[in-house]
PDB file of N, CA and C in Angstrom:
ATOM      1  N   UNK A   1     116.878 152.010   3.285  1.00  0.00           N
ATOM      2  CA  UNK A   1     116.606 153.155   4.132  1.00  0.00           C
ATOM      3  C   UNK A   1     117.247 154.361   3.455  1.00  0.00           C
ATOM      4  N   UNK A   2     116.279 155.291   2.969  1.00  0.00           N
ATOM      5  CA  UNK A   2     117.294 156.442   2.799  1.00  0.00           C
ATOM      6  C   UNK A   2     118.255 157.374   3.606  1.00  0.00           C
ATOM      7  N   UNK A   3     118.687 158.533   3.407  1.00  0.00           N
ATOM      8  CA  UNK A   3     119.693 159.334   3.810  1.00  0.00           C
ATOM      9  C   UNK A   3     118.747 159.383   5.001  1.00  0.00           C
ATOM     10  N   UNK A   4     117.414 160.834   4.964  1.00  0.00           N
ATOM     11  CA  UNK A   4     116.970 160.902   6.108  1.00  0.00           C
ATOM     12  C   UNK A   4     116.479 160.121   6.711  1.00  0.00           C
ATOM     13  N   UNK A   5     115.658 159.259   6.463  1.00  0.00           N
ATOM     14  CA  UNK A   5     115.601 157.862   7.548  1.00  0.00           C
ATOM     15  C   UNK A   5     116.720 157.510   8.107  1.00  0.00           C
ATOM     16  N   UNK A   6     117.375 157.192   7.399  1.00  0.00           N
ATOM     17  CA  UNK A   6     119.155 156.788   8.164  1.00  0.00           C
ATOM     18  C   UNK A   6     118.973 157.880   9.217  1.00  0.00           C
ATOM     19  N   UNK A   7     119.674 159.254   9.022  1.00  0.00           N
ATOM     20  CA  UNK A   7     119.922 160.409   9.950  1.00  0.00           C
ATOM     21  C   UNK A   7     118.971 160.117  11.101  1.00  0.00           C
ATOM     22  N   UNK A   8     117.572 160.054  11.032  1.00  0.00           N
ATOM     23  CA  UNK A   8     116.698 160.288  11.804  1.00  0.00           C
ATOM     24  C   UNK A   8     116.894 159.262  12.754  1.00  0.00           C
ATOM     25  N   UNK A   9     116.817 157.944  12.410  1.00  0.00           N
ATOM     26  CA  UNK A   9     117.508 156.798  13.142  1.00  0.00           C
ATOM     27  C   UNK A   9     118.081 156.683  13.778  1.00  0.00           C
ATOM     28  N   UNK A  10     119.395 157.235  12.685  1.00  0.00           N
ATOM     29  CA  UNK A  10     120.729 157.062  13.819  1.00  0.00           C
ATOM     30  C   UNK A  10     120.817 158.309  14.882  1.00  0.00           C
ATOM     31  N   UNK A  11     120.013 159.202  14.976  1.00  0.00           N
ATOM     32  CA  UNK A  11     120.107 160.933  15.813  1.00  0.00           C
ATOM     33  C   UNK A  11     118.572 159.817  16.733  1.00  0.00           C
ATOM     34  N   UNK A  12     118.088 159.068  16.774  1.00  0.00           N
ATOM     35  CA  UNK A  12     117.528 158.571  17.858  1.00  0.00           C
ATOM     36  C   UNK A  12     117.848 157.517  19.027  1.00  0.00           C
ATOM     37  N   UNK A  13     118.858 156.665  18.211  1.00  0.00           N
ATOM     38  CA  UNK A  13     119.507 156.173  18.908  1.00  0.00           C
ATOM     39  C   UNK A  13     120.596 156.989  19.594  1.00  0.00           C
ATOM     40  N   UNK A  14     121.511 157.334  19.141  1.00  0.00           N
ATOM     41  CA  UNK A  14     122.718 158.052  19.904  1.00  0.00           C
ATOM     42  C   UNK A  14     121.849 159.103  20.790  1.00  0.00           C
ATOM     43  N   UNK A  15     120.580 159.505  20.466  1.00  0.00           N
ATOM     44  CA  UNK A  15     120.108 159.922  21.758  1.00  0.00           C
ATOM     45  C   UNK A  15     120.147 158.842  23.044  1.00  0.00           C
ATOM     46  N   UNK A  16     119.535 158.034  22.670  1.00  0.00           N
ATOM     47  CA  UNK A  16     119.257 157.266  23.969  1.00  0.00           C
ATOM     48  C   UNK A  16     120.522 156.261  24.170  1.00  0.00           C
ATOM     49  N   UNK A  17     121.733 156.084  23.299  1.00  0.00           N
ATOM     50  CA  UNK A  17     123.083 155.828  23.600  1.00  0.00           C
ATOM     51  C   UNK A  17     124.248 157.049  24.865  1.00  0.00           C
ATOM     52  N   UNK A  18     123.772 158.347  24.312  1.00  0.00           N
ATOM     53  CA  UNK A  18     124.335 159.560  24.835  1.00  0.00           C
ATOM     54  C   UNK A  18     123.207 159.725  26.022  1.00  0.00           C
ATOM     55  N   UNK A  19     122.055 159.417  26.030  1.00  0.00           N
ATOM     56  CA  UNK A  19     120.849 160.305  27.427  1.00  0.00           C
ATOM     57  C   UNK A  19     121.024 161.322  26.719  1.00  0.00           C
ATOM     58  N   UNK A  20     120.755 162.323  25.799  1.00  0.00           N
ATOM     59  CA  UNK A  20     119.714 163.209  25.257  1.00  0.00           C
ATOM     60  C   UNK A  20     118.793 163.426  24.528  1.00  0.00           C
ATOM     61  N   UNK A  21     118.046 164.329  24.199  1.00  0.00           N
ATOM     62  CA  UNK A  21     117.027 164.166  23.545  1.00  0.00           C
ATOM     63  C   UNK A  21     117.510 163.831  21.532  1.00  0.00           C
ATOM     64  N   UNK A  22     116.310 163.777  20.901  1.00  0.00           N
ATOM     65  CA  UNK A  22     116.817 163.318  20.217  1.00  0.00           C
ATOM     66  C   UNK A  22     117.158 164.672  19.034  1.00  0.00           C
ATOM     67  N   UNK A  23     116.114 166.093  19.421  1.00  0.00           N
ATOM     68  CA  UNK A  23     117.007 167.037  18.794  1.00  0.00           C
ATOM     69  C   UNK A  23     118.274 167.698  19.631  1.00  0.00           C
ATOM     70  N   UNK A  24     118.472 167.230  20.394  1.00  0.00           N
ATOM     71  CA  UNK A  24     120.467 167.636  20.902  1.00  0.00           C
ATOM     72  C   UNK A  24     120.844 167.121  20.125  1.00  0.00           C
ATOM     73  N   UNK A  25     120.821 165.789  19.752  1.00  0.00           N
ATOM     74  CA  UNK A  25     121.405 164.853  18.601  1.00  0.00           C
ATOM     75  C   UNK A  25     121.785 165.359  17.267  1.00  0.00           C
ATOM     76  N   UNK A  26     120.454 165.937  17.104  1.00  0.00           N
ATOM     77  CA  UNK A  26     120.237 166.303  15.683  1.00  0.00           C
ATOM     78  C   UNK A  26     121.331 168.001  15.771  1.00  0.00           C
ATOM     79  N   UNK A  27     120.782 168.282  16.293  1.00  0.00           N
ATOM     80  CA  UNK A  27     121.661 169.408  16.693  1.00  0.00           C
ATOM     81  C   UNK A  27     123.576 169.175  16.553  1.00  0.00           C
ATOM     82  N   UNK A  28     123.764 167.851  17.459  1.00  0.00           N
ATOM     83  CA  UNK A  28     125.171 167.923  17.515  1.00  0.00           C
ATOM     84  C   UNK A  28     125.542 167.752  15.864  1.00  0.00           C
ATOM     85  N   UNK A  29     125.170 166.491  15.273  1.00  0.00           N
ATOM     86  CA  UNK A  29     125.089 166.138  13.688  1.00  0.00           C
ATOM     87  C   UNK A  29     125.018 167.492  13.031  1.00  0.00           C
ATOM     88  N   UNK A  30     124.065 168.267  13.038  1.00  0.00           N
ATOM     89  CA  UNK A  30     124.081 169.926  12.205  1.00  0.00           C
ATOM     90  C   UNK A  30     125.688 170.590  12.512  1.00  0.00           C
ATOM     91  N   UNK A  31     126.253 170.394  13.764  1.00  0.00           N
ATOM     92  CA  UNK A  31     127.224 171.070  14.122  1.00  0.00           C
ATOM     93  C   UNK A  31     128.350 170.594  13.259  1.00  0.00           C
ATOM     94  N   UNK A  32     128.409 169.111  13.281  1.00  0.00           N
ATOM     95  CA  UNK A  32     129.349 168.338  12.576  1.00  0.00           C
ATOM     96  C   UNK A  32     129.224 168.800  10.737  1.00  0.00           C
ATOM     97  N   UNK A  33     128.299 168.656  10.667  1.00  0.00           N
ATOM     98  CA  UNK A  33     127.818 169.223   9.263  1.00  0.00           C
ATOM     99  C   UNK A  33     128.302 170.487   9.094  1.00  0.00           C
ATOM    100  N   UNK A  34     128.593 171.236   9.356  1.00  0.00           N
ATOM    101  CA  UNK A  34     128.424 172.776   9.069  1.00  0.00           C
ATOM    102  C   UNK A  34     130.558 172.903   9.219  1.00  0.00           C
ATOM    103  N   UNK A  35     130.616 172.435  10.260  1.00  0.00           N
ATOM    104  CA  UNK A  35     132.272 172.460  10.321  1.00  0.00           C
ATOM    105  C   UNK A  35     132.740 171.342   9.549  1.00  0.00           C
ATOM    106  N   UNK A  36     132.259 170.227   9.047  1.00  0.00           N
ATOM    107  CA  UNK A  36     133.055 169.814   8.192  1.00  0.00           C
ATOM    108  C   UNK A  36     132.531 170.346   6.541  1.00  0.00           C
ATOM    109  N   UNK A  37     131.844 171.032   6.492  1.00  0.00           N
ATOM    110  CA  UNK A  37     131.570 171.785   4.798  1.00  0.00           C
ATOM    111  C   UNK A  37     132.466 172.741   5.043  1.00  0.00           C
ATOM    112  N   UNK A  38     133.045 172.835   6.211  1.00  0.00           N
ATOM    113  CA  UNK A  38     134.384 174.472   6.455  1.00  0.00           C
ATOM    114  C   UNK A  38     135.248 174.548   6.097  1.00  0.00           C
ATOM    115  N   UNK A  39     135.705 172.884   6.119  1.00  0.00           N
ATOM    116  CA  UNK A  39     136.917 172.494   6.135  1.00  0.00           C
ATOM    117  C   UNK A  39     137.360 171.646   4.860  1.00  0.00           C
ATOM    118  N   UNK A  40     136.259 171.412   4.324  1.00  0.00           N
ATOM    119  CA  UNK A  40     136.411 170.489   3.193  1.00  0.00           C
ATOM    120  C   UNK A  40     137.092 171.101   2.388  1.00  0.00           C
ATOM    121  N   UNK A  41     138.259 170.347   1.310  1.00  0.00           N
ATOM    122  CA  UNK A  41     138.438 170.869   0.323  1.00  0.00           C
ATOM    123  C   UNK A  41     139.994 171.990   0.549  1.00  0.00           C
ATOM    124  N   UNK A  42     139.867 172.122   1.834  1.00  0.00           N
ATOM    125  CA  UNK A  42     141.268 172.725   2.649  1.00  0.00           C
ATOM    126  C   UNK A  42     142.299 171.633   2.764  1.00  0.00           C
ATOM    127  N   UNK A  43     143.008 172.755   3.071  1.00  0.00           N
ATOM    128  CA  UNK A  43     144.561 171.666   3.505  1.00  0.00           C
ATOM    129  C   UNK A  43     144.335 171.324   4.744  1.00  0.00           C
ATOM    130  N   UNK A  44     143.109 171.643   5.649  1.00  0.00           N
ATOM    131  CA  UNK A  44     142.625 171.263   7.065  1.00  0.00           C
ATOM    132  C   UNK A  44     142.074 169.628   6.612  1.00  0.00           C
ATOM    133  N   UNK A  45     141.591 169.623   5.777  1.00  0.00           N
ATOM    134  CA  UNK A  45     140.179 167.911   5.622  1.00  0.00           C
ATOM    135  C   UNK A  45     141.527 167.194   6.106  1.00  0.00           C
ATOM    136  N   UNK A  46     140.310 166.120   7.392  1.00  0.00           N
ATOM    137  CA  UNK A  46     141.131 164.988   7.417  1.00  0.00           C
ATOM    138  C   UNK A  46     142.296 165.168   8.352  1.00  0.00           C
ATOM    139  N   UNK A  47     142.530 166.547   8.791  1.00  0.00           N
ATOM    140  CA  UNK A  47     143.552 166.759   9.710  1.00  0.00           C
ATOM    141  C   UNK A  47     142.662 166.544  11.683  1.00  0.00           C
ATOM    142  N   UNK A  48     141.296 166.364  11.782  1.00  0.00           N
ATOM    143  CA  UNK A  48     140.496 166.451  12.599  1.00  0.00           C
ATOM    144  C   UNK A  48     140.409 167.566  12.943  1.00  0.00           C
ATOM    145  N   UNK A  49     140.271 168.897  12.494  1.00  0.00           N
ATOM    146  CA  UNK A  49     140.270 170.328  12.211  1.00  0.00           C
ATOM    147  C   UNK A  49     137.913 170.003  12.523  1.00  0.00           C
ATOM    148  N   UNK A  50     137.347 169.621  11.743  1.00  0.00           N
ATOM    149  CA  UNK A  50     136.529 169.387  11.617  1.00  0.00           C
ATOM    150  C   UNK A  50     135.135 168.814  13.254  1.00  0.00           C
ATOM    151  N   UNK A  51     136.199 168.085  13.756  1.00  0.00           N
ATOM    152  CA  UNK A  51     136.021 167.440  15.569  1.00  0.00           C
ATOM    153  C   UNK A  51     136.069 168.645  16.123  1.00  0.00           C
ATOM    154  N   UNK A  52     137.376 169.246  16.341  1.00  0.00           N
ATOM    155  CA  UNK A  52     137.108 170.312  16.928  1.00  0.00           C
ATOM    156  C   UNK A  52     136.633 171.199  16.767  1.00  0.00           C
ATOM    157  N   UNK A  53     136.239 171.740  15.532  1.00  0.00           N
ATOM    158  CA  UNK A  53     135.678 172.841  15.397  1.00  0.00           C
ATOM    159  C   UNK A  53     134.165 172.722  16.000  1.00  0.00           C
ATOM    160  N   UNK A  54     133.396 171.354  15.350  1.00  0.00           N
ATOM    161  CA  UNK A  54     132.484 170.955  16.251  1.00  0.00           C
ATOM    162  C   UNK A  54     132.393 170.772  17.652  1.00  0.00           C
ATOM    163  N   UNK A  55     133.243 170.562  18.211  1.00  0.00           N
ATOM    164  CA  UNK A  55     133.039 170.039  19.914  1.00  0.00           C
ATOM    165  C   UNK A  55     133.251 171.673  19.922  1.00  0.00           C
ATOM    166  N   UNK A  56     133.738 172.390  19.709  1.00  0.00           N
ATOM    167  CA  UNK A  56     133.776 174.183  19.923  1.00  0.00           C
ATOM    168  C   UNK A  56     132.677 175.185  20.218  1.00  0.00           C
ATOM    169  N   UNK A  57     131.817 174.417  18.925  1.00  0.00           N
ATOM    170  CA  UNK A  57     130.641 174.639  19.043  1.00  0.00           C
ATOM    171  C   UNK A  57     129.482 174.262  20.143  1.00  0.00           C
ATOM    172  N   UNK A  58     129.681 172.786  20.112  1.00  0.00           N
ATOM    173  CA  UNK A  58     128.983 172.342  21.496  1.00  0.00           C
ATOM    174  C   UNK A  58     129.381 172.231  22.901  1.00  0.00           C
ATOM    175  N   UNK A  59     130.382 172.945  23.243  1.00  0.00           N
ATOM    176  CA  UNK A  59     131.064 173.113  24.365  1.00  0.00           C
ATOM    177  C   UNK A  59     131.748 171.607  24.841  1.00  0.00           C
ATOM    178  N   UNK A  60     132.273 170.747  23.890  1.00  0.00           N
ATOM    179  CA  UNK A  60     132.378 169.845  24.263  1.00  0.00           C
ATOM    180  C   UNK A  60     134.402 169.230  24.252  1.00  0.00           C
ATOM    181  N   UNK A  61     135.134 168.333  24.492  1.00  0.00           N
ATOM    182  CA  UNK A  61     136.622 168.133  24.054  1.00  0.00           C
ATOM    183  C   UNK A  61     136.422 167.389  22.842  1.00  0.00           C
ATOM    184  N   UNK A  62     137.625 167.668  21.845  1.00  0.00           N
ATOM    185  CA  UNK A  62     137.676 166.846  20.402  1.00  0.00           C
ATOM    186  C   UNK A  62     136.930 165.584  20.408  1.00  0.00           C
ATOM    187  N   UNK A  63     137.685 164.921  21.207  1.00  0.00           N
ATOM    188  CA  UNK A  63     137.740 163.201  21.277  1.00  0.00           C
ATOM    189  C   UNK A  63     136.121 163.185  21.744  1.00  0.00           C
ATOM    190  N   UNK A  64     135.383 163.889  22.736  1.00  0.00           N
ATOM    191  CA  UNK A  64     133.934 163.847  22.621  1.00  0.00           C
ATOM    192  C   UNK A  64     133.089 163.488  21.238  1.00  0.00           C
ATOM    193  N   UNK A  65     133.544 164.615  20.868  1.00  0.00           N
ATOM    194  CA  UNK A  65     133.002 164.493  19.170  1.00  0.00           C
ATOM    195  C   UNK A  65     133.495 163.866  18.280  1.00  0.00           C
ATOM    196  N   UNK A  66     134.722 163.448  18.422  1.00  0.00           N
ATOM    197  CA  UNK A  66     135.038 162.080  17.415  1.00  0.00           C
ATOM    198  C   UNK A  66     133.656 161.481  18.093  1.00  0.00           C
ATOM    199  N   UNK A  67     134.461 160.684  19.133  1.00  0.00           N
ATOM    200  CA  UNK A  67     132.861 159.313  19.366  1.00  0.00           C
ATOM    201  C   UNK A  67     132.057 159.742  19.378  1.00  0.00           C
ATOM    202  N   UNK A  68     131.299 160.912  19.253  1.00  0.00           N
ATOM    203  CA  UNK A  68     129.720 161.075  19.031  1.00  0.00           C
ATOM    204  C   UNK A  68     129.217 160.740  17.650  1.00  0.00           C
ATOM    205  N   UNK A  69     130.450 161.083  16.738  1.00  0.00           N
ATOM    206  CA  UNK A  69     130.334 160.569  15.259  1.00  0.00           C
ATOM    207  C   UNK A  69     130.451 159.125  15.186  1.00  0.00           C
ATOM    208  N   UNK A  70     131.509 158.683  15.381  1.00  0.00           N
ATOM    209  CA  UNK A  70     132.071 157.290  15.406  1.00  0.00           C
ATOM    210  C   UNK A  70     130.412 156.748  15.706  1.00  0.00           C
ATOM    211  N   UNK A  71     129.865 156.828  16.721  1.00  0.00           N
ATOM    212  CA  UNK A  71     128.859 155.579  17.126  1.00  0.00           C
ATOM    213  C   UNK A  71     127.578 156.371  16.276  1.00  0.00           C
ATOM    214  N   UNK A  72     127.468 157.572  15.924  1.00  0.00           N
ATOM    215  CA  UNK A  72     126.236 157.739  15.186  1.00  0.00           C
ATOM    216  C   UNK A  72     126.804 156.963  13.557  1.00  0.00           C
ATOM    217  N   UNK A  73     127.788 156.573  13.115  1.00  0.00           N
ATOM    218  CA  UNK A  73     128.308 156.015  12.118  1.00  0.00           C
ATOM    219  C   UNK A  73     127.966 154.543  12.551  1.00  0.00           C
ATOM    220  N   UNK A  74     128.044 154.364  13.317  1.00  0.00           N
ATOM    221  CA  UNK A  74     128.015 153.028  14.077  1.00  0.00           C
ATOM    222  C   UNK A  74     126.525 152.542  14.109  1.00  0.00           C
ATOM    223  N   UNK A  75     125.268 153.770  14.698  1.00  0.00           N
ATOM    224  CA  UNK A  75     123.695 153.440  14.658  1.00  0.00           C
ATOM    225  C   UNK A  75     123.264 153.117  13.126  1.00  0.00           C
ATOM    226  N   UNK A  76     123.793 154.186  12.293  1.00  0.00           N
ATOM    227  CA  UNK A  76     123.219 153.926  10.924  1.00  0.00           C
ATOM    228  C   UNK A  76     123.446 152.692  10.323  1.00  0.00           C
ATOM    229  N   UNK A  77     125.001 151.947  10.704  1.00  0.00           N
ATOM    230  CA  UNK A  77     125.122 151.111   9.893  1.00  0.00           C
ATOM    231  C   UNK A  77     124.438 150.157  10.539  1.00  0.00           C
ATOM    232  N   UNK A  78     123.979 149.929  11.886  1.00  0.00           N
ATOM    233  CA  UNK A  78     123.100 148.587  12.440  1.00  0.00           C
ATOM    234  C   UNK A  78     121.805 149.205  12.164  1.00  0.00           C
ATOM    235  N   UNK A  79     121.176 150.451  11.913  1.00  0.00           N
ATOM    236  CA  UNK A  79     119.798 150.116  11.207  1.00  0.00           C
ATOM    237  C   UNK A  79     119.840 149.815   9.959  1.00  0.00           C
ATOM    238  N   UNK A  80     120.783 150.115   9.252  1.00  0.00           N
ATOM    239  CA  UNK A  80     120.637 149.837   8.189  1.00  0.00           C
ATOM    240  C   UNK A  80     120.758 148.155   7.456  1.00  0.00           C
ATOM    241  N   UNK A  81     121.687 147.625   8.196  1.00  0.00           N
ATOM    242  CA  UNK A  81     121.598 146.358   8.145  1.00  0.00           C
ATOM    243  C   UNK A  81     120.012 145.592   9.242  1.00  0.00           C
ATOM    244  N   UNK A  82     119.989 146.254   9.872  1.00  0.00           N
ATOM    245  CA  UNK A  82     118.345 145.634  10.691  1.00  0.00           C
ATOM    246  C   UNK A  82     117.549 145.514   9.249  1.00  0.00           C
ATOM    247  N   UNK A  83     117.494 146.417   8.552  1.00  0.00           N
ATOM    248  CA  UNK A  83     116.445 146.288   7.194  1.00  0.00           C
ATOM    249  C   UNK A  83     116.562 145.793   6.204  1.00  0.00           C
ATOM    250  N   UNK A  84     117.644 145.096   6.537  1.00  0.00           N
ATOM    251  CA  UNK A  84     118.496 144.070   5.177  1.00  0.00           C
ATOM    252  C   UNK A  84     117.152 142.516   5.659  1.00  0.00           C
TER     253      UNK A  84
END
């Protein structure tokens, strides 16, 4: 499965894991994306500087957006093994 197959996958499931659609999903993932290219490479990476800046964005608390990652990390790796 490639990258975007993966993404697309896993932003369909954690839709219907979370109850939203599946571009909120995609949406939250862009958010995560964009604040962790912010932070990369700072003395922030890795400090979870990156969670929050995202949940900031989506009006959401840190620990929200950890597990929104955590289990979209979590969809990719069970589709990806489904295609094994």
């Amino acid at each position: 499965m490639g990258y975007m197959n993966g993404k697309a996958e896993g932003a369909r499931r954690l839709a219907i894991l979370h109850s939203i659609t599946p571009g909120e999903a995609e949406r939250r993932l862009g958010a995560f994306t964009d604040a962790f290219d912010e932070v990369l490479g700072t003395d922030m990476e890795g400090s979870g500087e990156a969670y929050r800046r995202m949940a900031e964005r989506l009006g959401l608390v840190p620990a929200e957006a950890e597990r929104f990652m955590d289990d979209f990390q979590k969809a990719v790796e069970t589709a990806y093994e489904e295609q094994m």
